[in-house]
PDB file of N, CA and C in Angstrom:
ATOM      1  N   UNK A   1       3.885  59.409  15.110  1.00  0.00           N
ATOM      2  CA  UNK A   1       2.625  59.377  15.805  1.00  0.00           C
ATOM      3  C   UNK A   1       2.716  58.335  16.902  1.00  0.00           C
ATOM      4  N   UNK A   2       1.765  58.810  17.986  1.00  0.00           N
ATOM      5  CA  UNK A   2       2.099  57.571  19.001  1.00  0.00           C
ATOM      6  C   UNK A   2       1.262  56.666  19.055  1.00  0.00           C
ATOM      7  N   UNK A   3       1.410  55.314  19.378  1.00  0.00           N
ATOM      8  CA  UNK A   3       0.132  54.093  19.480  1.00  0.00           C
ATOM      9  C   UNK A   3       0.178  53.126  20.703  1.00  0.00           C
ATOM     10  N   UNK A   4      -0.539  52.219  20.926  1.00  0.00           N
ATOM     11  CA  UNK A   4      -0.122  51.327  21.715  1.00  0.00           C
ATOM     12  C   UNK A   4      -0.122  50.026  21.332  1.00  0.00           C
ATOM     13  N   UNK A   5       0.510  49.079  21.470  1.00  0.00           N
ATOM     14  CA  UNK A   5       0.503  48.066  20.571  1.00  0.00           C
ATOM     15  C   UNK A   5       1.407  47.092  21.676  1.00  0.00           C
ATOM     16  N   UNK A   6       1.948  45.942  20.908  1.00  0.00           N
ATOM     17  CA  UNK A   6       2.780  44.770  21.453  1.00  0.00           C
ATOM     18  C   UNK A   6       3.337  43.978  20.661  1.00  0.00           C
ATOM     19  N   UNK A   7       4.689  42.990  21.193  1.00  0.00           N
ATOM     20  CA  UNK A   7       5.113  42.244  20.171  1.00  0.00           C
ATOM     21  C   UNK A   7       5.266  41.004  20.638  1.00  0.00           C
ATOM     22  N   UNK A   8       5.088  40.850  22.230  1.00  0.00           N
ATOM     23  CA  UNK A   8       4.771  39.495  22.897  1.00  0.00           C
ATOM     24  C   UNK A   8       3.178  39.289  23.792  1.00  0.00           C
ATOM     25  N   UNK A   9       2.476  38.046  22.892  1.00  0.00           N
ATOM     26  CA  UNK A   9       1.178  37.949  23.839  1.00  0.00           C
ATOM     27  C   UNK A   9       1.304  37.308  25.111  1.00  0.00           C
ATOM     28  N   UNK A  10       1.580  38.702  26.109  1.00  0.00           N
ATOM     29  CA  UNK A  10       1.653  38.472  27.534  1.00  0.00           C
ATOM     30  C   UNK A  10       0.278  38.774  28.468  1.00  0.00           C
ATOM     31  N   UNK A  11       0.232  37.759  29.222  1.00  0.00           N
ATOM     32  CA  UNK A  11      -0.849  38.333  30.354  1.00  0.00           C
ATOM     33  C   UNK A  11      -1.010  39.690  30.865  1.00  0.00           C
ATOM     34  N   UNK A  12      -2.654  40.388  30.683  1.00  0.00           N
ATOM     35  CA  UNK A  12      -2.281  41.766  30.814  1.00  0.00           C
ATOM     36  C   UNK A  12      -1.459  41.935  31.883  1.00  0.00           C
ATOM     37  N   UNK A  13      -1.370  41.157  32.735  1.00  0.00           N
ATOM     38  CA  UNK A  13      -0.875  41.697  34.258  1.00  0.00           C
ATOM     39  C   UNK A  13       0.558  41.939  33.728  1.00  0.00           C
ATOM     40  N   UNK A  14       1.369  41.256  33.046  1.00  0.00           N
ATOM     41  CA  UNK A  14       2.666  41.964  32.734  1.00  0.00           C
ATOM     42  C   UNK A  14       2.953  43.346  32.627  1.00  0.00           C
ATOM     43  N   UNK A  15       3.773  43.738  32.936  1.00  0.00           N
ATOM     44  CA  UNK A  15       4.115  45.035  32.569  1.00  0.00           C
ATOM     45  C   UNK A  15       4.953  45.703  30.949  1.00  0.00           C
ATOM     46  N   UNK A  16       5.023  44.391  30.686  1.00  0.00           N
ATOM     47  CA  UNK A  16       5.303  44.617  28.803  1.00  0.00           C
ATOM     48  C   UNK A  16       4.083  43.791  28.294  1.00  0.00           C
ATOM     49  N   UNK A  17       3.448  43.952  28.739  1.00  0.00           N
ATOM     50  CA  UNK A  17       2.183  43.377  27.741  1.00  0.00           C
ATOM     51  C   UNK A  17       1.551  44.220  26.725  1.00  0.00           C
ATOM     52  N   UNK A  18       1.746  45.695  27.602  1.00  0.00           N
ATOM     53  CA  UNK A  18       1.523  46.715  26.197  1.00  0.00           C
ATOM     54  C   UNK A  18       2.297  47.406  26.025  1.00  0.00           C
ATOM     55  N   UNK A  19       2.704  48.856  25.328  1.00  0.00           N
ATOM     56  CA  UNK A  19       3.783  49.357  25.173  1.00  0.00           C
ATOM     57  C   UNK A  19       3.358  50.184  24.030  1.00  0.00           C
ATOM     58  N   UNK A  20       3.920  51.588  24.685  1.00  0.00           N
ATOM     59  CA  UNK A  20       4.222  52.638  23.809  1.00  0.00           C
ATOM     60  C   UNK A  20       4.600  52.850  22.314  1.00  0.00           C
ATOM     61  N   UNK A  21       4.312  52.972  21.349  1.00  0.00           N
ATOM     62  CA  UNK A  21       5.331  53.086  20.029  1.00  0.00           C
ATOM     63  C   UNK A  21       4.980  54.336  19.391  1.00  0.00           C
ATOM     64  N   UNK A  22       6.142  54.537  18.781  1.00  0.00           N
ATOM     65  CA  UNK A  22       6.211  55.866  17.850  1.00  0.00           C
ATOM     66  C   UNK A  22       6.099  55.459  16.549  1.00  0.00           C
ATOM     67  N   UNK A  23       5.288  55.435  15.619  1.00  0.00           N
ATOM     68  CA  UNK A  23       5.345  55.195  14.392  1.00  0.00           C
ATOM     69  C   UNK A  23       5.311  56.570  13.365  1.00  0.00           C
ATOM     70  N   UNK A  24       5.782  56.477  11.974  1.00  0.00           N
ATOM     71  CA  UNK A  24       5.284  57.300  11.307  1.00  0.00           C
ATOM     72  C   UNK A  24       4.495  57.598  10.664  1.00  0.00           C
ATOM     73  N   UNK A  25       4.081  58.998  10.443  1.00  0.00           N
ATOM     74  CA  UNK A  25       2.722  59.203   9.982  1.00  0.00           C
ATOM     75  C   UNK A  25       2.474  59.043   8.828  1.00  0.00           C
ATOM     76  N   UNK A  26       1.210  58.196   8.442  1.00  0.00           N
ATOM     77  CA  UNK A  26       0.818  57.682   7.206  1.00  0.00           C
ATOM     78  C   UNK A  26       0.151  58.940   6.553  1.00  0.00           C
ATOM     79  N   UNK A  27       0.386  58.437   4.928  1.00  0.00           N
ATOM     80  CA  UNK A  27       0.177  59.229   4.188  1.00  0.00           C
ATOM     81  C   UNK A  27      -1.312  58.637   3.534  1.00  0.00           C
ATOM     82  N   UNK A  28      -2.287  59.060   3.572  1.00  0.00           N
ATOM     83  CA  UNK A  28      -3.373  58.579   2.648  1.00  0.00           C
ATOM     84  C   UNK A  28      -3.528  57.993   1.379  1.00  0.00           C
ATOM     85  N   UNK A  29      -4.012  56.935   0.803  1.00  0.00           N
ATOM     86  CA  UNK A  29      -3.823  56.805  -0.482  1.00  0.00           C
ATOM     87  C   UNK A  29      -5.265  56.206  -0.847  1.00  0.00           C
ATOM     88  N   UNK A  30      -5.424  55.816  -2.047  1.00  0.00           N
ATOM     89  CA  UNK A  30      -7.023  55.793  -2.114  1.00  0.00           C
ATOM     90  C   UNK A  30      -7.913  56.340  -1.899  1.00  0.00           C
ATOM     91  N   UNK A  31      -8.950  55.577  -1.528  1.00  0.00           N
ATOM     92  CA  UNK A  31      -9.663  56.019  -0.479  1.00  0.00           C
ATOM     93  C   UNK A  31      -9.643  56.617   1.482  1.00  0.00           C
ATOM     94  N   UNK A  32      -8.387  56.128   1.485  1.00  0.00           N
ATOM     95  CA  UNK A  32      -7.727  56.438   2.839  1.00  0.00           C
ATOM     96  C   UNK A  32      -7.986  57.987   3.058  1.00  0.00           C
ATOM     97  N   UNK A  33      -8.706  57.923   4.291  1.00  0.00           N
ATOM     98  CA  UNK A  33      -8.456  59.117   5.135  1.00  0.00           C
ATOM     99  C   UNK A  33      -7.322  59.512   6.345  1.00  0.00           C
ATOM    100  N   UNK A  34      -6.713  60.541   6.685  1.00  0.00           N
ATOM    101  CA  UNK A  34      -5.636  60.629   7.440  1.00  0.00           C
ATOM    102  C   UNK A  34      -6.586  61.423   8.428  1.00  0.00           C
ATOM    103  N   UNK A  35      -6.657  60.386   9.836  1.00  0.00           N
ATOM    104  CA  UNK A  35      -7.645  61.248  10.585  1.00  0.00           C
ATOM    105  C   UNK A  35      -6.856  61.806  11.988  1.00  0.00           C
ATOM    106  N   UNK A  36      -7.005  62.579  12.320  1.00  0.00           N
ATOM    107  CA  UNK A  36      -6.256  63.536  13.950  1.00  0.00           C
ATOM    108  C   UNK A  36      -7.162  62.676  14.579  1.00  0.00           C
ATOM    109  N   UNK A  37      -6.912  61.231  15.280  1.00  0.00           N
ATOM    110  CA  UNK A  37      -7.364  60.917  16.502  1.00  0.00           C
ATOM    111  C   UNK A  37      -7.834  61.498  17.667  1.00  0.00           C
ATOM    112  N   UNK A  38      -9.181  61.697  17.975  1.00  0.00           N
ATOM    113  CA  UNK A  38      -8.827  62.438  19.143  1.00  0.00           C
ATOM    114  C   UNK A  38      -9.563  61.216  20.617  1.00  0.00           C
ATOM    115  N   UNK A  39     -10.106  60.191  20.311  1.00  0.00           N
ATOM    116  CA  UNK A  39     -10.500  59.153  20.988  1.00  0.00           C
ATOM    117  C   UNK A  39     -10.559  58.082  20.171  1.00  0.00           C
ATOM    118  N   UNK A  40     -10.413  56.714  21.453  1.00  0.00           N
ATOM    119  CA  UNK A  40     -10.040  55.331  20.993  1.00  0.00           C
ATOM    120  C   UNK A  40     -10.369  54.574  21.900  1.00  0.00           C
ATOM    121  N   UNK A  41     -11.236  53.467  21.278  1.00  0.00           N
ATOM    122  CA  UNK A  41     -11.848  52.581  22.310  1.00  0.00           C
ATOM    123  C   UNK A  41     -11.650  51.559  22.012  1.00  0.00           C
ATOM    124  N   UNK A  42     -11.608  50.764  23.449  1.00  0.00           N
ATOM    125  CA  UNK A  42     -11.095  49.495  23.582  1.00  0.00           C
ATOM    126  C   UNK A  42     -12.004  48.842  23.402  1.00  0.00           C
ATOM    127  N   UNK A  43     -11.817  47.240  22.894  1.00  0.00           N
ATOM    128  CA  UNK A  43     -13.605  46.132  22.719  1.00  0.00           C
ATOM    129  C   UNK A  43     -13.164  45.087  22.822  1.00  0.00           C
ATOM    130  N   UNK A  44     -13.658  43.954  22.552  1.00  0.00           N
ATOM    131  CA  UNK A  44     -13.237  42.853  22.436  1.00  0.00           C
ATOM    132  C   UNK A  44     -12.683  42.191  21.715  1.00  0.00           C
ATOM    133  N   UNK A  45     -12.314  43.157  20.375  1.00  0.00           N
ATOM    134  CA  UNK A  45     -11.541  42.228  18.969  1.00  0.00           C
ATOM    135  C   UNK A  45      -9.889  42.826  19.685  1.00  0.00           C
ATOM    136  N   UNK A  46      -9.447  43.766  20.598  1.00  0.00           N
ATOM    137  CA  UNK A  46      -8.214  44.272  20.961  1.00  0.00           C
ATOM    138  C   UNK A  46      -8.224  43.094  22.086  1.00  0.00           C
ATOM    139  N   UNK A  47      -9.108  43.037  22.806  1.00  0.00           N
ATOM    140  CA  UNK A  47      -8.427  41.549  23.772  1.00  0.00           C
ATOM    141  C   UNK A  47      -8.348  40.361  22.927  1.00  0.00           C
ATOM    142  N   UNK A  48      -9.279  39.922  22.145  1.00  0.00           N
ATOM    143  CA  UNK A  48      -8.848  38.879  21.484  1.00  0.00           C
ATOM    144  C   UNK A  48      -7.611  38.683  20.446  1.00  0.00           C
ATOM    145  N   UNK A  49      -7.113  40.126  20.262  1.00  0.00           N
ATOM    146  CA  UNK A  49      -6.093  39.879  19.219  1.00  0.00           C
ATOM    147  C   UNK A  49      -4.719  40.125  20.164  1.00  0.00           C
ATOM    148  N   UNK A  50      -4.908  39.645  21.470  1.00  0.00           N
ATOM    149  CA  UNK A  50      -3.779  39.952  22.094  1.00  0.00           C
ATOM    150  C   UNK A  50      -3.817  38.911  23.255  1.00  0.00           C
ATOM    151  N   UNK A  51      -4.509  37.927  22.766  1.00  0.00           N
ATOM    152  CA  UNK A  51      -4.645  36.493  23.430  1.00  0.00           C
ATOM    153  C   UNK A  51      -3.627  35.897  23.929  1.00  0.00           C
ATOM    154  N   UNK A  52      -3.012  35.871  25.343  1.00  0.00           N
ATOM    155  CA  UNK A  52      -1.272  35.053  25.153  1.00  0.00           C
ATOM    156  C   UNK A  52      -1.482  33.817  24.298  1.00  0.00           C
ATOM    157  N   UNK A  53       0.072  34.033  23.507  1.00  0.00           N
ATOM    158  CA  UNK A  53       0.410  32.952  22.489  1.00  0.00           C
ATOM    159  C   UNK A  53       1.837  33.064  22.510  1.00  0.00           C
ATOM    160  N   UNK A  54       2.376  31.608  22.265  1.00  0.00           N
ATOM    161  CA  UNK A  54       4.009  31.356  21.856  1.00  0.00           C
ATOM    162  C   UNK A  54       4.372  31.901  20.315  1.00  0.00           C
ATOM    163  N   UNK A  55       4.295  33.165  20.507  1.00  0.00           N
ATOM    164  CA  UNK A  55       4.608  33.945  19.353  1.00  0.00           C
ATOM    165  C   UNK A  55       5.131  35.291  19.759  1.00  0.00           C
ATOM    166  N   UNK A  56       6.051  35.906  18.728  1.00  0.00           N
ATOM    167  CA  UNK A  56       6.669  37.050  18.894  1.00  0.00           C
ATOM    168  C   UNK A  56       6.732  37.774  17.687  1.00  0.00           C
ATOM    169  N   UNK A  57       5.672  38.915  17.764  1.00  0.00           N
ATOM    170  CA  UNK A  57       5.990  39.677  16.202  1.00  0.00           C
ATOM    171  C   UNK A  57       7.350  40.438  15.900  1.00  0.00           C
ATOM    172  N   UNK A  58       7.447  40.784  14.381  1.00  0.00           N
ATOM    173  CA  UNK A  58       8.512  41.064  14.182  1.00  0.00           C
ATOM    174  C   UNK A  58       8.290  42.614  14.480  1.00  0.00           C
ATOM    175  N   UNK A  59       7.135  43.173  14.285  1.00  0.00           N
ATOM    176  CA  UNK A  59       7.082  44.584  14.466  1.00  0.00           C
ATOM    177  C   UNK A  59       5.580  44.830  15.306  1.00  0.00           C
ATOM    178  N   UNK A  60       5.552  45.755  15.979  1.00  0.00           N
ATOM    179  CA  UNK A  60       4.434  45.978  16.935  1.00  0.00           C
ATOM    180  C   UNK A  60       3.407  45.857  16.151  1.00  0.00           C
ATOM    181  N   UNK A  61       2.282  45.359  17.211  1.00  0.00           N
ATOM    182  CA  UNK A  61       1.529  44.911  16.566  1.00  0.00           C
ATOM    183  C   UNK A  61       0.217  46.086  17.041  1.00  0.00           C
ATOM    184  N   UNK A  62      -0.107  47.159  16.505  1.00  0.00           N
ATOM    185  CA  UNK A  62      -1.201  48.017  17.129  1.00  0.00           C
ATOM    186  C   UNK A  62      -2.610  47.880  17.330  1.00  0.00           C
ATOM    187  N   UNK A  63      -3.050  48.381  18.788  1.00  0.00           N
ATOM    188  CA  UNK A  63      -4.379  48.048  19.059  1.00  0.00           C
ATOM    189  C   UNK A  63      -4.692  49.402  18.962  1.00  0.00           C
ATOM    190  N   UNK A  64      -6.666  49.195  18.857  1.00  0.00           N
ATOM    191  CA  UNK A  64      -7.045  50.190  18.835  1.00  0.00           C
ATOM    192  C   UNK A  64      -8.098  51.177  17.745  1.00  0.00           C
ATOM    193  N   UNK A  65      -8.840  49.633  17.180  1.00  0.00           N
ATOM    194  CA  UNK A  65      -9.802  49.856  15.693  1.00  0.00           C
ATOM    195  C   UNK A  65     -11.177  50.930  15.885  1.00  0.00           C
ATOM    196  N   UNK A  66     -11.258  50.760  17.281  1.00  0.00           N
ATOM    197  CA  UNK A  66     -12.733  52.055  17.241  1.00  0.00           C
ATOM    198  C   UNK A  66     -12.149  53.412  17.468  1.00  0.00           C
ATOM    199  N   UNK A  67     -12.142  54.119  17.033  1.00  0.00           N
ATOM    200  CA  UNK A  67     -12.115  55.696  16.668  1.00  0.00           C
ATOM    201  C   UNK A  67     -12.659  56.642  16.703  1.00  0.00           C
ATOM    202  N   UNK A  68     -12.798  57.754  16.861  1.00  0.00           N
ATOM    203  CA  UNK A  68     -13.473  59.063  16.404  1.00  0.00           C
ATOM    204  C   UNK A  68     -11.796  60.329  16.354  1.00  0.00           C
ATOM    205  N   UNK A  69     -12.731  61.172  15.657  1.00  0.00           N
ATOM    206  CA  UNK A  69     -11.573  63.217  15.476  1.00  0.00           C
ATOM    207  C   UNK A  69     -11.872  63.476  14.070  1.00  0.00           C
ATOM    208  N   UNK A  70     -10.961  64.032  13.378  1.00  0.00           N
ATOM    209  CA  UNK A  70     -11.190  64.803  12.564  1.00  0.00           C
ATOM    210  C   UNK A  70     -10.328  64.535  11.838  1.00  0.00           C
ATOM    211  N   UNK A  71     -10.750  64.319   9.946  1.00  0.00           N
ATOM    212  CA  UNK A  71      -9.980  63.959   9.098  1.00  0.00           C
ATOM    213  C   UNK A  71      -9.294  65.515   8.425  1.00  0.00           C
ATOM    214  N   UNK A  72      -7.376  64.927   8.631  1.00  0.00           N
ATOM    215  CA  UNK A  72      -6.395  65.629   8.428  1.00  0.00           C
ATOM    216  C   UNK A  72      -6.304  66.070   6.993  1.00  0.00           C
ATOM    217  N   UNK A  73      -6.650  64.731   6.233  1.00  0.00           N
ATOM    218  CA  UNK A  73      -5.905  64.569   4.547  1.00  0.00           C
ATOM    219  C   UNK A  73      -7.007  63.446   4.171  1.00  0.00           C
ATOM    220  N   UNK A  74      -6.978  63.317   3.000  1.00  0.00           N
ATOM    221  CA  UNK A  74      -8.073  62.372   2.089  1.00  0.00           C
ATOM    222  C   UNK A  74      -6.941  61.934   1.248  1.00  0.00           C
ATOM    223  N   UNK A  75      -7.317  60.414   1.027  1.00  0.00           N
ATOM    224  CA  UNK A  75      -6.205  59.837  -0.419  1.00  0.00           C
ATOM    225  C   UNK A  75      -6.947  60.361  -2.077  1.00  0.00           C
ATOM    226  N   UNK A  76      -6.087  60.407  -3.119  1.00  0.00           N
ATOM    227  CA  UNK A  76      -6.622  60.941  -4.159  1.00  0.00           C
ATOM    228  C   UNK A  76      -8.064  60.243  -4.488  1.00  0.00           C
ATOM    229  N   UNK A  77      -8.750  59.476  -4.433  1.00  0.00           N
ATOM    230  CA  UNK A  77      -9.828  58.470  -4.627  1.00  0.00           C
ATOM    231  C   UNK A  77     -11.158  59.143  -3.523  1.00  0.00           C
ATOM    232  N   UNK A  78     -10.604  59.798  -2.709  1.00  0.00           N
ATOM    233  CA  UNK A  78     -12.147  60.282  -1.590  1.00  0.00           C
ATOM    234  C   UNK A  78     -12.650  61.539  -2.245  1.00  0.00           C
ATOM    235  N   UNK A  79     -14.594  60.867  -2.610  1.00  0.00           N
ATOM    236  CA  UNK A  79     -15.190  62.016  -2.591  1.00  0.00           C
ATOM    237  C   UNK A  79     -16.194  62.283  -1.903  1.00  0.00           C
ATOM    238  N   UNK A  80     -16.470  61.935  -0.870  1.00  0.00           N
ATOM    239  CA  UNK A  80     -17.387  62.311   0.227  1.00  0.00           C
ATOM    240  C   UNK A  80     -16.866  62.277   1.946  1.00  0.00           C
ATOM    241  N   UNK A  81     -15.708  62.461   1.624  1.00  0.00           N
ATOM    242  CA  UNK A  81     -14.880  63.456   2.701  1.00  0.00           C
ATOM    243  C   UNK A  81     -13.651  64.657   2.322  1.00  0.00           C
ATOM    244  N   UNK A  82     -14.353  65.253   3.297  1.00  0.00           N
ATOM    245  CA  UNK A  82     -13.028  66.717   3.229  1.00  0.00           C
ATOM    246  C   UNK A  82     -12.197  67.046   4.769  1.00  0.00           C
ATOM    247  N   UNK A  83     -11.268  67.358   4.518  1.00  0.00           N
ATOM    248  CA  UNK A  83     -10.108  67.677   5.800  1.00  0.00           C
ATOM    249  C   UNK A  83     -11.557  69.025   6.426  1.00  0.00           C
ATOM    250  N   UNK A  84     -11.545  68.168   8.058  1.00  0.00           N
ATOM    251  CA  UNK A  84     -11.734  69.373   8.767  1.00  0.00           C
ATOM    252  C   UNK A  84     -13.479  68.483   9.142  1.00  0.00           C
ATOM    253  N   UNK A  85     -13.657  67.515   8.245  1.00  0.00           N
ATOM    254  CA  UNK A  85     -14.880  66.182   8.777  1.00  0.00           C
ATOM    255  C   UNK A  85     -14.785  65.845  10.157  1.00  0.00           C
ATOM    256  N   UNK A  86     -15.881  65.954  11.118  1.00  0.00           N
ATOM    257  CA  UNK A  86     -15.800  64.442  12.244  1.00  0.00           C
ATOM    258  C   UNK A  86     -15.792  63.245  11.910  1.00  0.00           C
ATOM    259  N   UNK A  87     -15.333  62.541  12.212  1.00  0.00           N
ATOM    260  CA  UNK A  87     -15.769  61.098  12.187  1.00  0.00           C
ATOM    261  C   UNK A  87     -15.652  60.035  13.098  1.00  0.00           C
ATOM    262  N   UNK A  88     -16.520  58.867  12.846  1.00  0.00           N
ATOM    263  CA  UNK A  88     -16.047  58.149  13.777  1.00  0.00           C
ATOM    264  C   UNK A  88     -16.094  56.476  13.131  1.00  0.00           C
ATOM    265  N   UNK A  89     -15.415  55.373  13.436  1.00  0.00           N
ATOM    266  CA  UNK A  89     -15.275  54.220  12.641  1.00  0.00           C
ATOM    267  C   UNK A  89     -15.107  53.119  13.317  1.00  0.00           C
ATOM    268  N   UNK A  90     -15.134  52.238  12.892  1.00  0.00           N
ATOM    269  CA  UNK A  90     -14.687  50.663  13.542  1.00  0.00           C
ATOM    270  C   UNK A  90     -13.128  50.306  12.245  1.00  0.00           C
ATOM    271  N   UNK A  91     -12.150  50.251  12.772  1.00  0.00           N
ATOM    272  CA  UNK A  91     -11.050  50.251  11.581  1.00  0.00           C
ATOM    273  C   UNK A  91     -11.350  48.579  11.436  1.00  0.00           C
ATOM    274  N   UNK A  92     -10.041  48.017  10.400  1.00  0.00           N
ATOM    275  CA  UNK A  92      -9.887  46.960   9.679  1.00  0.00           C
ATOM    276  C   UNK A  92      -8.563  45.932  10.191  1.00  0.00           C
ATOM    277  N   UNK A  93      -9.025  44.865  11.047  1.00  0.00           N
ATOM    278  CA  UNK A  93      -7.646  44.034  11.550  1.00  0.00           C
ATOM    279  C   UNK A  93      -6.843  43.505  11.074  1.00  0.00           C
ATOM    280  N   UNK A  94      -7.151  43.801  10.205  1.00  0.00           N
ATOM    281  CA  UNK A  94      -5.545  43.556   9.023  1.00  0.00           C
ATOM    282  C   UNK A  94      -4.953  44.670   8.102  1.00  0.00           C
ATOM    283  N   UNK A  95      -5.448  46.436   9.085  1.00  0.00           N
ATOM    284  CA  UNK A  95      -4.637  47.120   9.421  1.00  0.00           C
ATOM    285  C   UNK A  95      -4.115  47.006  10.542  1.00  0.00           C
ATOM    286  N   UNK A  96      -3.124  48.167  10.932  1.00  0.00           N
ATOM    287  CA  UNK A  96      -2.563  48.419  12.167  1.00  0.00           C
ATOM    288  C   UNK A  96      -3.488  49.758  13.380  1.00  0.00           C
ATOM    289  N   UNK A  97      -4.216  49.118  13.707  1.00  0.00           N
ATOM    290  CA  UNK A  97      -4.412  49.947  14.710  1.00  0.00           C
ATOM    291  C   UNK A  97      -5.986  50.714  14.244  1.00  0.00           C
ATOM    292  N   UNK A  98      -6.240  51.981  13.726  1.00  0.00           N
ATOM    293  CA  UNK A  98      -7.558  52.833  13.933  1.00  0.00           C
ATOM    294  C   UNK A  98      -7.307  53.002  11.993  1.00  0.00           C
ATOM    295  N   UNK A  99      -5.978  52.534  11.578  1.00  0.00           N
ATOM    296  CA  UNK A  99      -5.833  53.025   9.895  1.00  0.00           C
ATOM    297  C   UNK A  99      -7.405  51.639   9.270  1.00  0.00           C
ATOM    298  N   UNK A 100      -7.272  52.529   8.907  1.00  0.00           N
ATOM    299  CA  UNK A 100      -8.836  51.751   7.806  1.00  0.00           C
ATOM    300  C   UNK A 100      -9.241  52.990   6.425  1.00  0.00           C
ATOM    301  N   UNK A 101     -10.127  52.248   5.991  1.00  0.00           N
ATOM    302  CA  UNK A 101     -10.978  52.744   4.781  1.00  0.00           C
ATOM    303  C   UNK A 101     -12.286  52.640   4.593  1.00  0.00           C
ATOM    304  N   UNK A 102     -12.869  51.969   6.190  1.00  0.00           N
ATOM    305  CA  UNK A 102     -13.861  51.754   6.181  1.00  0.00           C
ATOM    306  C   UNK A 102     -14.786  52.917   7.258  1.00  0.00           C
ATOM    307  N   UNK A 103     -15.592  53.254   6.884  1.00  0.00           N
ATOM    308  CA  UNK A 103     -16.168  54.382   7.777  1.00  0.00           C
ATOM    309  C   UNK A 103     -18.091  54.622   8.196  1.00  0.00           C
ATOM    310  N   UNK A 104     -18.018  55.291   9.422  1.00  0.00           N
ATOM    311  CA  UNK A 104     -19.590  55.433   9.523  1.00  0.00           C
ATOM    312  C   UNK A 104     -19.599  56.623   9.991  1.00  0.00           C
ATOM    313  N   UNK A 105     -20.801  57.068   9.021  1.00  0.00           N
ATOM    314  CA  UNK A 105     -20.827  58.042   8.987  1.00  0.00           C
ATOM    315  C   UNK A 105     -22.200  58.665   9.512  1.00  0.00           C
TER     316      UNK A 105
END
């Protein structure tokens, strides 16, 4: 799946300040929903978590917690979603990116 993310906090003006990644696709567990992204919005917890700093992650670090599309897969634990739902969410920053368990519905 593709994301955008970073592993050095560079001034946006850099041209590696953000960057493409291919990750693989997560599998649901729990309560986890596996949702088909189909929009993603930017706010202020993605600029603040990409503040330049003398730091270098070891693995990209993905932006990108507000969300909406349509849930793919449900983890064994969901019972008030089914594949083929809209939705839309604010994800969790200590996931990666739009993955969360938290939802509004």
């Amino acid at each position: 799946m593709k994301a955008i993310g970073f592993t050095r906090y560079l001034p946006i003006s850099n041209p590696e300040s953000l960057v493409d990644i291919e990750l693989d696709k997560p599998v649901p567990s729990g309560l986890d929903l596996l949702v088909k992204v189909e929009a993603i919005a930017v706010n202020p917890v993605d600029t603040k978590m990409r503040t330049p700093k003398d730091k270098v992650e070891e693995t990209p670090r993905v932006l990108g917690w507000d969300a909406a599309g349509v849930v793919e897969a449900v983890g064994p634990d969901v019972t008030l979603f089914k594949v083929g739902d809209p939705v839309y969410y604010a994800g969790d920053i200590t996931r990666p990116g739009a993955r969360t368990a938290s939802f509004i519905w």
